[in-house]
PDB file of N, CA and C in Angstrom:
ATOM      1  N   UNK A   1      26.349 -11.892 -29.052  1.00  0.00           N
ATOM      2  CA  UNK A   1      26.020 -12.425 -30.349  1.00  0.00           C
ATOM      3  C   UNK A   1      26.927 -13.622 -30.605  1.00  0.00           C
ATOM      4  N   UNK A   2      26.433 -14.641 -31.238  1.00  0.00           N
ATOM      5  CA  UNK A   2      27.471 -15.828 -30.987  1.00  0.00           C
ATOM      6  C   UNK A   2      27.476 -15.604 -32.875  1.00  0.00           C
ATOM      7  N   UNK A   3      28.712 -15.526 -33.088  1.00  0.00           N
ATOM      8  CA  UNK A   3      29.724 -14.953 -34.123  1.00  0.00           C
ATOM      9  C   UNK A   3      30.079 -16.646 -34.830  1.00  0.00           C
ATOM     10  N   UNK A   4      30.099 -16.729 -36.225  1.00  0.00           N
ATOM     11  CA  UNK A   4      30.581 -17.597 -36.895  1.00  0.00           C
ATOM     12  C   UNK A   4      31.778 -18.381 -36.547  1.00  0.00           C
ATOM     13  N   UNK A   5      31.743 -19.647 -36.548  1.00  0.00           N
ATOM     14  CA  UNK A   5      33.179 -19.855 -36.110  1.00  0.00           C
ATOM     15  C   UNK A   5      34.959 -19.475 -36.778  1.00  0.00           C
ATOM     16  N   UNK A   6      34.934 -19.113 -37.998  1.00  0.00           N
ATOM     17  CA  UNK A   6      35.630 -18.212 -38.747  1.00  0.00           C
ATOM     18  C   UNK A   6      35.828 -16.640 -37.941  1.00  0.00           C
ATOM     19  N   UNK A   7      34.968 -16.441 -37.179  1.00  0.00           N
ATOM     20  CA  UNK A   7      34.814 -15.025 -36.861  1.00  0.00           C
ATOM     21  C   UNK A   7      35.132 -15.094 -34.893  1.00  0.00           C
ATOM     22  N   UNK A   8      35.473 -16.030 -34.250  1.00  0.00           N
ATOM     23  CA  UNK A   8      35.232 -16.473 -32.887  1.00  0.00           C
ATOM     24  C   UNK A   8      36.461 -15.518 -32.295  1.00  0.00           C
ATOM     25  N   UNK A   9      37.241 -15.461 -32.632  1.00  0.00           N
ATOM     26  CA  UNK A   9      38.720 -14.901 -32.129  1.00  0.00           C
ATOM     27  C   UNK A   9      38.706 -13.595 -32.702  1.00  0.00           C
ATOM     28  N   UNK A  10      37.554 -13.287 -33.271  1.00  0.00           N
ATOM     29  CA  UNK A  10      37.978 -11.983 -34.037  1.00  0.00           C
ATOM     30  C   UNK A  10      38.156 -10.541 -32.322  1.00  0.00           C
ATOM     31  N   UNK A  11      38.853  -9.577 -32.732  1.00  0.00           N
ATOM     32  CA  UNK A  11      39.340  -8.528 -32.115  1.00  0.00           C
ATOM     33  C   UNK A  11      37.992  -7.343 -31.614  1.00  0.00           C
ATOM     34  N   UNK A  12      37.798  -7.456 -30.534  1.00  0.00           N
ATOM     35  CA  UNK A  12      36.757  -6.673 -30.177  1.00  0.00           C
ATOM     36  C   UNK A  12      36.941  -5.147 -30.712  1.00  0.00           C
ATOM     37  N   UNK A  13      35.893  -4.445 -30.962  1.00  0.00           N
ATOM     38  CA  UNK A  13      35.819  -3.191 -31.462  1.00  0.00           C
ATOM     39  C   UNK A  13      34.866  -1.974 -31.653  1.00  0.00           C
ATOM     40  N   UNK A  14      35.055  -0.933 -31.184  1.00  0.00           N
ATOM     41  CA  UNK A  14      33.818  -0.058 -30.920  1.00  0.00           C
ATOM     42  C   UNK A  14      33.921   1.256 -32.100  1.00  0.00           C
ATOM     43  N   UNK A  15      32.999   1.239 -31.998  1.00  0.00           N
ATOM     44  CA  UNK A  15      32.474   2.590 -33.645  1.00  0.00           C
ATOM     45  C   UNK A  15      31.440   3.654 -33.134  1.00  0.00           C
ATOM     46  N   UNK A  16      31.687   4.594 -32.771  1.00  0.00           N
ATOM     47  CA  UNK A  16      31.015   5.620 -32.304  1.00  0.00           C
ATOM     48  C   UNK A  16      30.014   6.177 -33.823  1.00  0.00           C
ATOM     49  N   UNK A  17      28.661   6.323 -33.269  1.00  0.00           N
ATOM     50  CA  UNK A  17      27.833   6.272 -34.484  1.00  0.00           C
ATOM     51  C   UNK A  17      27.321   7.963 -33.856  1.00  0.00           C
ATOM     52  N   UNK A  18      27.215   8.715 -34.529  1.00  0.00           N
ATOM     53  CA  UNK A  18      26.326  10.086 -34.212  1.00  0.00           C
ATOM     54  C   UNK A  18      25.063   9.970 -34.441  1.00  0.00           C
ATOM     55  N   UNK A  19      24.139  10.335 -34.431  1.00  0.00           N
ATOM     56  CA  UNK A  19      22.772  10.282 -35.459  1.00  0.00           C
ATOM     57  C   UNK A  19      22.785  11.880 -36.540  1.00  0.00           C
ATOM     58  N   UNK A  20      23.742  12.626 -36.152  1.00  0.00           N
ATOM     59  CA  UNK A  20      23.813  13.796 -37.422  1.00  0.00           C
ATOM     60  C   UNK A  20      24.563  13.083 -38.647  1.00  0.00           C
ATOM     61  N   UNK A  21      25.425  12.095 -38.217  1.00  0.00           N
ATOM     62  CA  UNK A  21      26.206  11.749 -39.300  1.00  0.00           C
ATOM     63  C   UNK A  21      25.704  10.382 -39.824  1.00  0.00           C
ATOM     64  N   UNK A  22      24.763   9.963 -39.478  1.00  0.00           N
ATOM     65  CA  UNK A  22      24.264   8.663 -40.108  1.00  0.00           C
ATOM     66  C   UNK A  22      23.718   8.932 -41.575  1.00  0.00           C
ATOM     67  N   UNK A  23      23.436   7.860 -42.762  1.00  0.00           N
ATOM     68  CA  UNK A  23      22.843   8.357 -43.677  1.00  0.00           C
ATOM     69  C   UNK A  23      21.536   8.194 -43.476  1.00  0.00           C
ATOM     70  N   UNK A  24      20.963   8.603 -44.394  1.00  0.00           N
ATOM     71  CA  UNK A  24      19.209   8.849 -44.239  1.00  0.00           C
ATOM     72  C   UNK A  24      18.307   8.247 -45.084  1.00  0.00           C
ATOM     73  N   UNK A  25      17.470   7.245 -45.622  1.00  0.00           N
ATOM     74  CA  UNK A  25      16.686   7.311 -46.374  1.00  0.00           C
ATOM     75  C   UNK A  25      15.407   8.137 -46.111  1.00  0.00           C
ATOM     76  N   UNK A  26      15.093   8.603 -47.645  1.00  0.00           N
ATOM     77  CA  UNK A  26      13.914   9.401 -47.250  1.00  0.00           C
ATOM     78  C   UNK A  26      12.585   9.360 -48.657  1.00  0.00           C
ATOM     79  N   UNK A  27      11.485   9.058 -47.719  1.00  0.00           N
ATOM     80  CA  UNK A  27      10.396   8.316 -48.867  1.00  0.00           C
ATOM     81  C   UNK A  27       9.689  10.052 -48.679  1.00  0.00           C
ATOM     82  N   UNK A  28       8.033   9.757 -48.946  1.00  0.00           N
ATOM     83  CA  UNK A  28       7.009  10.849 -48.956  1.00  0.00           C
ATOM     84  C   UNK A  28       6.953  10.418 -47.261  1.00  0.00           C
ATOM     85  N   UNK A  29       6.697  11.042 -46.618  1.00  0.00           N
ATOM     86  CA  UNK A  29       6.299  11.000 -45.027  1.00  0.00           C
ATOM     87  C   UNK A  29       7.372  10.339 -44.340  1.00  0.00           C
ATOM     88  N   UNK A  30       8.319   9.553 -44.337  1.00  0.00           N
ATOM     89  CA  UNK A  30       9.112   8.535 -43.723  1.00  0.00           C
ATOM     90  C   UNK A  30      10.759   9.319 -43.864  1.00  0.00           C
ATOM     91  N   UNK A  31      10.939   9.412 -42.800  1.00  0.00           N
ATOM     92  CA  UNK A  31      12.546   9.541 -42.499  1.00  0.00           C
ATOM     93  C   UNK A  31      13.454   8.146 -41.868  1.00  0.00           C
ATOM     94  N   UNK A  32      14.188   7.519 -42.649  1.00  0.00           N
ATOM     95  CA  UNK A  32      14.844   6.548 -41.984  1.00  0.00           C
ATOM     96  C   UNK A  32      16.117   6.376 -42.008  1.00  0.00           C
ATOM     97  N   UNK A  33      16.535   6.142 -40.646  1.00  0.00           N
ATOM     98  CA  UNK A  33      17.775   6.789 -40.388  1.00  0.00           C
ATOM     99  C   UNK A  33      18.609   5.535 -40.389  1.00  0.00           C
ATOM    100  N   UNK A  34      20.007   4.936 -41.238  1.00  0.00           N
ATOM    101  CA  UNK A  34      20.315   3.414 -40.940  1.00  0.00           C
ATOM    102  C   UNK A  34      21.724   3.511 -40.162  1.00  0.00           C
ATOM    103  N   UNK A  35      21.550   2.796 -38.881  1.00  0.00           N
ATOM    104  CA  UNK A  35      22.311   2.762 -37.817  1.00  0.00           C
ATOM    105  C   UNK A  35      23.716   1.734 -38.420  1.00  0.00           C
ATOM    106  N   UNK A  36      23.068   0.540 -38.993  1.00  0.00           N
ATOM    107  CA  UNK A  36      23.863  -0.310 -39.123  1.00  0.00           C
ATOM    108  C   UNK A  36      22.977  -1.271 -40.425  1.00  0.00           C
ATOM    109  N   UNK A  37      24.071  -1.379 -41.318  1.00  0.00           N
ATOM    110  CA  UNK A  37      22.971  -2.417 -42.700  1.00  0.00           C
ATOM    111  C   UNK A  37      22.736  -1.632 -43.923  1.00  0.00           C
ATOM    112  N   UNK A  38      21.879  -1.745 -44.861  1.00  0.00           N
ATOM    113  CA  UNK A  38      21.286  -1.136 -45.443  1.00  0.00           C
ATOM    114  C   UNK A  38      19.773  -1.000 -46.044  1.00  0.00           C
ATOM    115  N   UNK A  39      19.347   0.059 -46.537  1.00  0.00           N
ATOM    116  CA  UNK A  39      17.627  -0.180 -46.862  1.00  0.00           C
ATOM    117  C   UNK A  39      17.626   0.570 -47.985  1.00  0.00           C
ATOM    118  N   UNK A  40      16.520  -0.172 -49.103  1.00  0.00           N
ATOM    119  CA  UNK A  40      16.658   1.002 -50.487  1.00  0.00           C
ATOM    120  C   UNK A  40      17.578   1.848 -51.177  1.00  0.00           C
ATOM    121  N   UNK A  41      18.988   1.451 -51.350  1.00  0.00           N
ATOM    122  CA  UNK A  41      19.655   1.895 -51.295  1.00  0.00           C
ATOM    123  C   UNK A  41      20.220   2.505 -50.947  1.00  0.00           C
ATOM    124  N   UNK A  42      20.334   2.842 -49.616  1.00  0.00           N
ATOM    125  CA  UNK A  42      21.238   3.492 -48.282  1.00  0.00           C
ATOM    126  C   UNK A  42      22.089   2.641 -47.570  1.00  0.00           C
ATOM    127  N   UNK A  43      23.306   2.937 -47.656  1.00  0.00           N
ATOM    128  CA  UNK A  43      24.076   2.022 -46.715  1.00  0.00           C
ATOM    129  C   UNK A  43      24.764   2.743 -45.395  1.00  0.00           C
ATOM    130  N   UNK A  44      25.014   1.999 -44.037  1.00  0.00           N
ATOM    131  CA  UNK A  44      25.314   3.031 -43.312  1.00  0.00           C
ATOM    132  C   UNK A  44      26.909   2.201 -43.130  1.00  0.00           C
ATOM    133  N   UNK A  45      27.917   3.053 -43.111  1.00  0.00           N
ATOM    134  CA  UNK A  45      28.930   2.543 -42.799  1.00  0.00           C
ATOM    135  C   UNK A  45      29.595   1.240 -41.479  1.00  0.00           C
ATOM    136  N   UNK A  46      28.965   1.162 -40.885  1.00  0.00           N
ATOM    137  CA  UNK A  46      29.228   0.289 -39.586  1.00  0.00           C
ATOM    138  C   UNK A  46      29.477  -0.972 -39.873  1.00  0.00           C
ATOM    139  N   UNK A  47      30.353  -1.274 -39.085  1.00  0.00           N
ATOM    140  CA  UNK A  47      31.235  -2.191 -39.434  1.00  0.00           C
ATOM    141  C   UNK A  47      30.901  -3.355 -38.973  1.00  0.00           C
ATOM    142  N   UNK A  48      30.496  -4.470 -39.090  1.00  0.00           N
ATOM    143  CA  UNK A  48      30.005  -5.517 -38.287  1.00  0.00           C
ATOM    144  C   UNK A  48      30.811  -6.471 -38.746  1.00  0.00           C
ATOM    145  N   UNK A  49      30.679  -7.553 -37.706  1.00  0.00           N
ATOM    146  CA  UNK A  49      30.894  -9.174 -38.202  1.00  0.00           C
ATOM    147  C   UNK A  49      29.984 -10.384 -39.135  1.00  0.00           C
ATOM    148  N   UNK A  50      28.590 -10.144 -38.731  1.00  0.00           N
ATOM    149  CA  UNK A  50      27.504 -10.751 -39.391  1.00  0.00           C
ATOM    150  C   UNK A  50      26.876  -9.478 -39.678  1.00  0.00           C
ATOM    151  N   UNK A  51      26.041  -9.970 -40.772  1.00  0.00           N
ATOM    152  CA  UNK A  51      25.349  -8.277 -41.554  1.00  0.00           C
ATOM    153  C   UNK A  51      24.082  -8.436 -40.391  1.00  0.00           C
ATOM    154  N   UNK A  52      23.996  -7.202 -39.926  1.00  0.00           N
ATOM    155  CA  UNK A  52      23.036  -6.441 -38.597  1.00  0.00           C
ATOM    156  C   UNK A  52      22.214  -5.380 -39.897  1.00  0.00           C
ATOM    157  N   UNK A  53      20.805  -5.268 -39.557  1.00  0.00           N
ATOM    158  CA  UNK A  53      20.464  -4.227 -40.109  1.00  0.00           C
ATOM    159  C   UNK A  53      19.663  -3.334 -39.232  1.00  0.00           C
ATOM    160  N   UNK A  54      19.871  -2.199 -38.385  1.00  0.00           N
ATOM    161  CA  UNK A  54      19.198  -1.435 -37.721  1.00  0.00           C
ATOM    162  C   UNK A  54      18.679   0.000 -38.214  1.00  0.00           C
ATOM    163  N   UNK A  55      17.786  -0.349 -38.306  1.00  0.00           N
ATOM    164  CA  UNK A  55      17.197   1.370 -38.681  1.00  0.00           C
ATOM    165  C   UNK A  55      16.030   2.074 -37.611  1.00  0.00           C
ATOM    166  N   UNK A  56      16.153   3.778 -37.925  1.00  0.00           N
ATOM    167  CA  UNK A  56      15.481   4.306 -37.124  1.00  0.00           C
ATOM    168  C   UNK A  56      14.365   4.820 -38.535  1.00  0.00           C
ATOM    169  N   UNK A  57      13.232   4.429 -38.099  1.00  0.00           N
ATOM    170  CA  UNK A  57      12.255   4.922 -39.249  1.00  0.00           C
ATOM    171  C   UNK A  57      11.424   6.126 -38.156  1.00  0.00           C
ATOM    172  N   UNK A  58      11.061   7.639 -38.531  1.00  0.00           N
ATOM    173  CA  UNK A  58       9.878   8.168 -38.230  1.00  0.00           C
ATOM    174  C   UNK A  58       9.069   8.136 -39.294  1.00  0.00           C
ATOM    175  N   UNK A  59       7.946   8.224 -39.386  1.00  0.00           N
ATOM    176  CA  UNK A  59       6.837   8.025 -40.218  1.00  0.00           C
ATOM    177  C   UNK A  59       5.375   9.119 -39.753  1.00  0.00           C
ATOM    178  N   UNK A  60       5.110   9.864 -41.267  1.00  0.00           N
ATOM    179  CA  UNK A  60       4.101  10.272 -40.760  1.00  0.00           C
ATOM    180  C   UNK A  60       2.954   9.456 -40.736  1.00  0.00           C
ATOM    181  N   UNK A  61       1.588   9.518 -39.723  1.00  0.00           N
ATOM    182  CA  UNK A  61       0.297   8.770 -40.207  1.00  0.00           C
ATOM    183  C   UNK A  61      -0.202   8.456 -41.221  1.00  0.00           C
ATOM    184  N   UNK A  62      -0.101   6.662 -41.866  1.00  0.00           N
ATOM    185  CA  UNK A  62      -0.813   6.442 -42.589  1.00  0.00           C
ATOM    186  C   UNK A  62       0.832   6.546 -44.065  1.00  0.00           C
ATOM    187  N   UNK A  63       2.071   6.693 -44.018  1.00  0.00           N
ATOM    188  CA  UNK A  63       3.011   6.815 -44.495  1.00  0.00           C
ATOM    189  C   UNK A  63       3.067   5.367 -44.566  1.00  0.00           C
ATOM    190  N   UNK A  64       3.875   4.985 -45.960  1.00  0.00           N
ATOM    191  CA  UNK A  64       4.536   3.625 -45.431  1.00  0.00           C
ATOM    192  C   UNK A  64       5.813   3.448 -46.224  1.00  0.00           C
ATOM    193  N   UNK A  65       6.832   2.406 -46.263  1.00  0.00           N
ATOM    194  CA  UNK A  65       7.703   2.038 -46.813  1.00  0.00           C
ATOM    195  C   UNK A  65       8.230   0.665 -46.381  1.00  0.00           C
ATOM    196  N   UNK A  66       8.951   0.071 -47.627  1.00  0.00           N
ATOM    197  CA  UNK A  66       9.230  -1.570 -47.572  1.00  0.00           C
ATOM    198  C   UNK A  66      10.838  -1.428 -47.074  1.00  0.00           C
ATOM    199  N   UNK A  67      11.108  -2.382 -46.425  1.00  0.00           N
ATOM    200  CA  UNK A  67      12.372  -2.958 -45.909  1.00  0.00           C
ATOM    201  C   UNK A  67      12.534  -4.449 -46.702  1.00  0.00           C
ATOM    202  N   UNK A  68      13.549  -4.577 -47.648  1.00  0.00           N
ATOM    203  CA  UNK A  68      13.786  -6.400 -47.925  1.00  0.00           C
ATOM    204  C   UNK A  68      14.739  -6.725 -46.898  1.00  0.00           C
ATOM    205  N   UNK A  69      14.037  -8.239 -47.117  1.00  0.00           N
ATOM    206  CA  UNK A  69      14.404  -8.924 -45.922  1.00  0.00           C
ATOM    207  C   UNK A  69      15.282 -10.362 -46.348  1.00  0.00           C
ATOM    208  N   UNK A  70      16.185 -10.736 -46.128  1.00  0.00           N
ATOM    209  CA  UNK A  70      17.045 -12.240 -47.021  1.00  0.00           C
ATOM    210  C   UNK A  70      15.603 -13.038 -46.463  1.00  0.00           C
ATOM    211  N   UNK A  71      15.882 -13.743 -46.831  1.00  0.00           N
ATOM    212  CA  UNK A  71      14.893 -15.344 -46.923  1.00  0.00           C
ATOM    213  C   UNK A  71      15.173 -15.708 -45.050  1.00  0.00           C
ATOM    214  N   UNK A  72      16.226 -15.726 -44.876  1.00  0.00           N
ATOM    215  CA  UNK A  72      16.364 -16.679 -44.037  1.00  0.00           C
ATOM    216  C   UNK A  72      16.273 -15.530 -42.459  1.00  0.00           C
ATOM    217  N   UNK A  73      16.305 -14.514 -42.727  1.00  0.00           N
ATOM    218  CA  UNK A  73      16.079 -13.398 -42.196  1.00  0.00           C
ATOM    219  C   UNK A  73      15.283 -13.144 -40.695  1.00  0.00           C
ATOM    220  N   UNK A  74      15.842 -13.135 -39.849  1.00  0.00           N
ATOM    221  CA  UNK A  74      15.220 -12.661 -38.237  1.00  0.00           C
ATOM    222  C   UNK A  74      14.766 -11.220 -38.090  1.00  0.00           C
ATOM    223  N   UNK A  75      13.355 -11.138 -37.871  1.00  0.00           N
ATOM    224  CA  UNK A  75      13.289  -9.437 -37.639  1.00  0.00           C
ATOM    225  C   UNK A  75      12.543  -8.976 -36.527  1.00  0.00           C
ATOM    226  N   UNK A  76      12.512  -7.758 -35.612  1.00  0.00           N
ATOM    227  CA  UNK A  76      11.929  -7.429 -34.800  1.00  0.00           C
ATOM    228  C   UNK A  76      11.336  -6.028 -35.249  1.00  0.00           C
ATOM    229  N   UNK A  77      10.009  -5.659 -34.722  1.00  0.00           N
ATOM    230  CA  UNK A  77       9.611  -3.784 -34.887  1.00  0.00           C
ATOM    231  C   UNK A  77       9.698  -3.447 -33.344  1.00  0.00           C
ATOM    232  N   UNK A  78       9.924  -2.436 -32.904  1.00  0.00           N
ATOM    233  CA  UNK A  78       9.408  -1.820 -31.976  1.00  0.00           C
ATOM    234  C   UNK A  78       8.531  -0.715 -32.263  1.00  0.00           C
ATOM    235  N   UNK A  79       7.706  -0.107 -31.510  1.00  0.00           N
ATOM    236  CA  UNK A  79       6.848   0.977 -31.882  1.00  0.00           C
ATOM    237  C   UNK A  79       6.903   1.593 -30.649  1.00  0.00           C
ATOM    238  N   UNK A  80       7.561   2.683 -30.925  1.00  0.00           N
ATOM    239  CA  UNK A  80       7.473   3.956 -29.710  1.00  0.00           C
ATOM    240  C   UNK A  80       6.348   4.592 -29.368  1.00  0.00           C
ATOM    241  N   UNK A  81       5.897   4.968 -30.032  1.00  0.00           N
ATOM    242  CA  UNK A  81       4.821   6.108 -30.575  1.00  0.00           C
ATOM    243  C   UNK A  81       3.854   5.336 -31.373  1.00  0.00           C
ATOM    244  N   UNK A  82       2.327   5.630 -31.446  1.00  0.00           N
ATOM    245  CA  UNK A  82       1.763   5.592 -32.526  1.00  0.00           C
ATOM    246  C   UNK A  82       1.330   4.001 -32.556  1.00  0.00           C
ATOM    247  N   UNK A  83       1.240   3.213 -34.259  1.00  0.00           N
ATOM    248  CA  UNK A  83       0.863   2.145 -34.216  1.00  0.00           C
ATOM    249  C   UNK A  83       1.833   1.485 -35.745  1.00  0.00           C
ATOM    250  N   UNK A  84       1.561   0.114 -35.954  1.00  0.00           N
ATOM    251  CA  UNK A  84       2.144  -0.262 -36.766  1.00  0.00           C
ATOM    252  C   UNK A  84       1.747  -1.161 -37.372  1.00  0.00           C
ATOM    253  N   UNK A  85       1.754  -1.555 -38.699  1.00  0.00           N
ATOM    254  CA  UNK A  85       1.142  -2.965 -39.511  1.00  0.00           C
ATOM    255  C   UNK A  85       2.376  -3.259 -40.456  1.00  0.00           C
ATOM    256  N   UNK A  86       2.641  -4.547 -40.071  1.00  0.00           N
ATOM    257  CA  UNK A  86       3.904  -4.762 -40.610  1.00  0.00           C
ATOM    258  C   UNK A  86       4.061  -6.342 -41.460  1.00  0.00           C
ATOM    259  N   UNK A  87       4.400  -6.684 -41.948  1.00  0.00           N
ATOM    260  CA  UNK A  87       4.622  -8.225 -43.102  1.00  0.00           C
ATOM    261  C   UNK A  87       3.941  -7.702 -44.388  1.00  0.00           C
ATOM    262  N   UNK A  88       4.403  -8.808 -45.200  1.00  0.00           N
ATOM    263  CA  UNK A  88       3.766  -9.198 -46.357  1.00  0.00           C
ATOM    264  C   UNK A  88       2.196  -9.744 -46.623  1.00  0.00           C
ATOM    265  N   UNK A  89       1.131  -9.475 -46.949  1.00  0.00           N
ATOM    266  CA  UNK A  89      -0.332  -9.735 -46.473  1.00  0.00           C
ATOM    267  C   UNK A  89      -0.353 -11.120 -47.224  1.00  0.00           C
ATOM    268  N   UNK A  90       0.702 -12.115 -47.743  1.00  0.00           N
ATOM    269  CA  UNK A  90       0.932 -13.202 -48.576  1.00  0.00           C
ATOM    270  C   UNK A  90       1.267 -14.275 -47.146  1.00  0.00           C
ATOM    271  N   UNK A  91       2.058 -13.384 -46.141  1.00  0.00           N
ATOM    272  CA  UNK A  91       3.098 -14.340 -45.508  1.00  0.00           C
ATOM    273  C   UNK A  91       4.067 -15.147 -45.755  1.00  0.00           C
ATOM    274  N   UNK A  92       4.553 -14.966 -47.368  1.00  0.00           N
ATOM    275  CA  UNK A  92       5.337 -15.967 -47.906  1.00  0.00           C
ATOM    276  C   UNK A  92       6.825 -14.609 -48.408  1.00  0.00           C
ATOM    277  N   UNK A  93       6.424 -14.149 -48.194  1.00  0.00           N
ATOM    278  CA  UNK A  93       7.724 -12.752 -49.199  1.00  0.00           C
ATOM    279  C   UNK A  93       8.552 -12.357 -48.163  1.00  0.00           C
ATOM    280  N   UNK A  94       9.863 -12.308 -48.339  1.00  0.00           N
ATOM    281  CA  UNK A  94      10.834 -11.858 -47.523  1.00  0.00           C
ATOM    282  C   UNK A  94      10.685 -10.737 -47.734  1.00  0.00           C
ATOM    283  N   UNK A  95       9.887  -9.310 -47.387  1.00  0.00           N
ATOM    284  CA  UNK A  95       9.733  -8.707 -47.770  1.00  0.00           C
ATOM    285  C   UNK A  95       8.678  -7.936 -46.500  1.00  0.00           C
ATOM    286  N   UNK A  96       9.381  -6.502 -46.007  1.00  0.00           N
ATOM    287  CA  UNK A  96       8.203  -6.427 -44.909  1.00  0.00           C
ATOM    288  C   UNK A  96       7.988  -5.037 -45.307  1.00  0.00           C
ATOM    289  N   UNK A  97       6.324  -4.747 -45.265  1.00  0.00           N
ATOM    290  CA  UNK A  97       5.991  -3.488 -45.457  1.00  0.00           C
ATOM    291  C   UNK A  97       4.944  -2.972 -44.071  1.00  0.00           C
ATOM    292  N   UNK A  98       6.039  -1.774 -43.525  1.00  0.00           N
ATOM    293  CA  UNK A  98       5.683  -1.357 -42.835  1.00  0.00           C
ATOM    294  C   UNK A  98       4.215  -0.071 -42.768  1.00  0.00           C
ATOM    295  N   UNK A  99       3.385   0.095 -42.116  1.00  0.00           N
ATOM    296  CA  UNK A  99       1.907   1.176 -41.990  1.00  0.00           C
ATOM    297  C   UNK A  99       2.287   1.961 -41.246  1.00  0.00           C
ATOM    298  N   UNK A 100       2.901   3.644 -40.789  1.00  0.00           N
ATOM    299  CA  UNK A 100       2.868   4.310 -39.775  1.00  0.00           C
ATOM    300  C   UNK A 100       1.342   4.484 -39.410  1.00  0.00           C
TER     301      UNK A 100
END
């Protein structure tokens, strides 16, 4: 990750994350688990240099829930399982709502 220049010399460092001890958001159908960042008011402790937001979402079929996103914001989905419909149906909203 190429780190701010304020941040270049900073001290390497590792954080052992469990997934029993992570916090959880939890909608109707959707369990989401936040590795690193925060969502809907869940924050997960991890410590970063630039704000990272990783979450583990399961979702039942046809479940959904929103993630905000800053403006200027980079995002990726993966989909393990199953299928996914994901953005704003505007294309203009920092704002992504995910379809299990």
């Amino acid at each position: 990750m190429n780190l701010p220049a304020s941040e270049k010399m900073a001290a390497p460092r590792y954080q052992d994350l469990r997934g029993a001890d992570l916090p959880t958001r939890r909608e109707p159908g959707v369990e989401i688990r936040l590795l690193s960042g925060s969502s809907g008011g869940v924050s997960s402790p991890t410590l970063n240099h630039v704000p990272v937001a990783a979450i583990d979402a399961r979702m039942d079929d046809g479940a959904t829930f929103e993630h905000e996103l800053e403006a200027a914001a980079n995002a990726f989905l993966l989909v393990l399982e199953g299928s996914a419909i994901s953005g704003d149906k505007s294309g203009l909203s920092p704002r992504a709502s995910w379809l299990g």
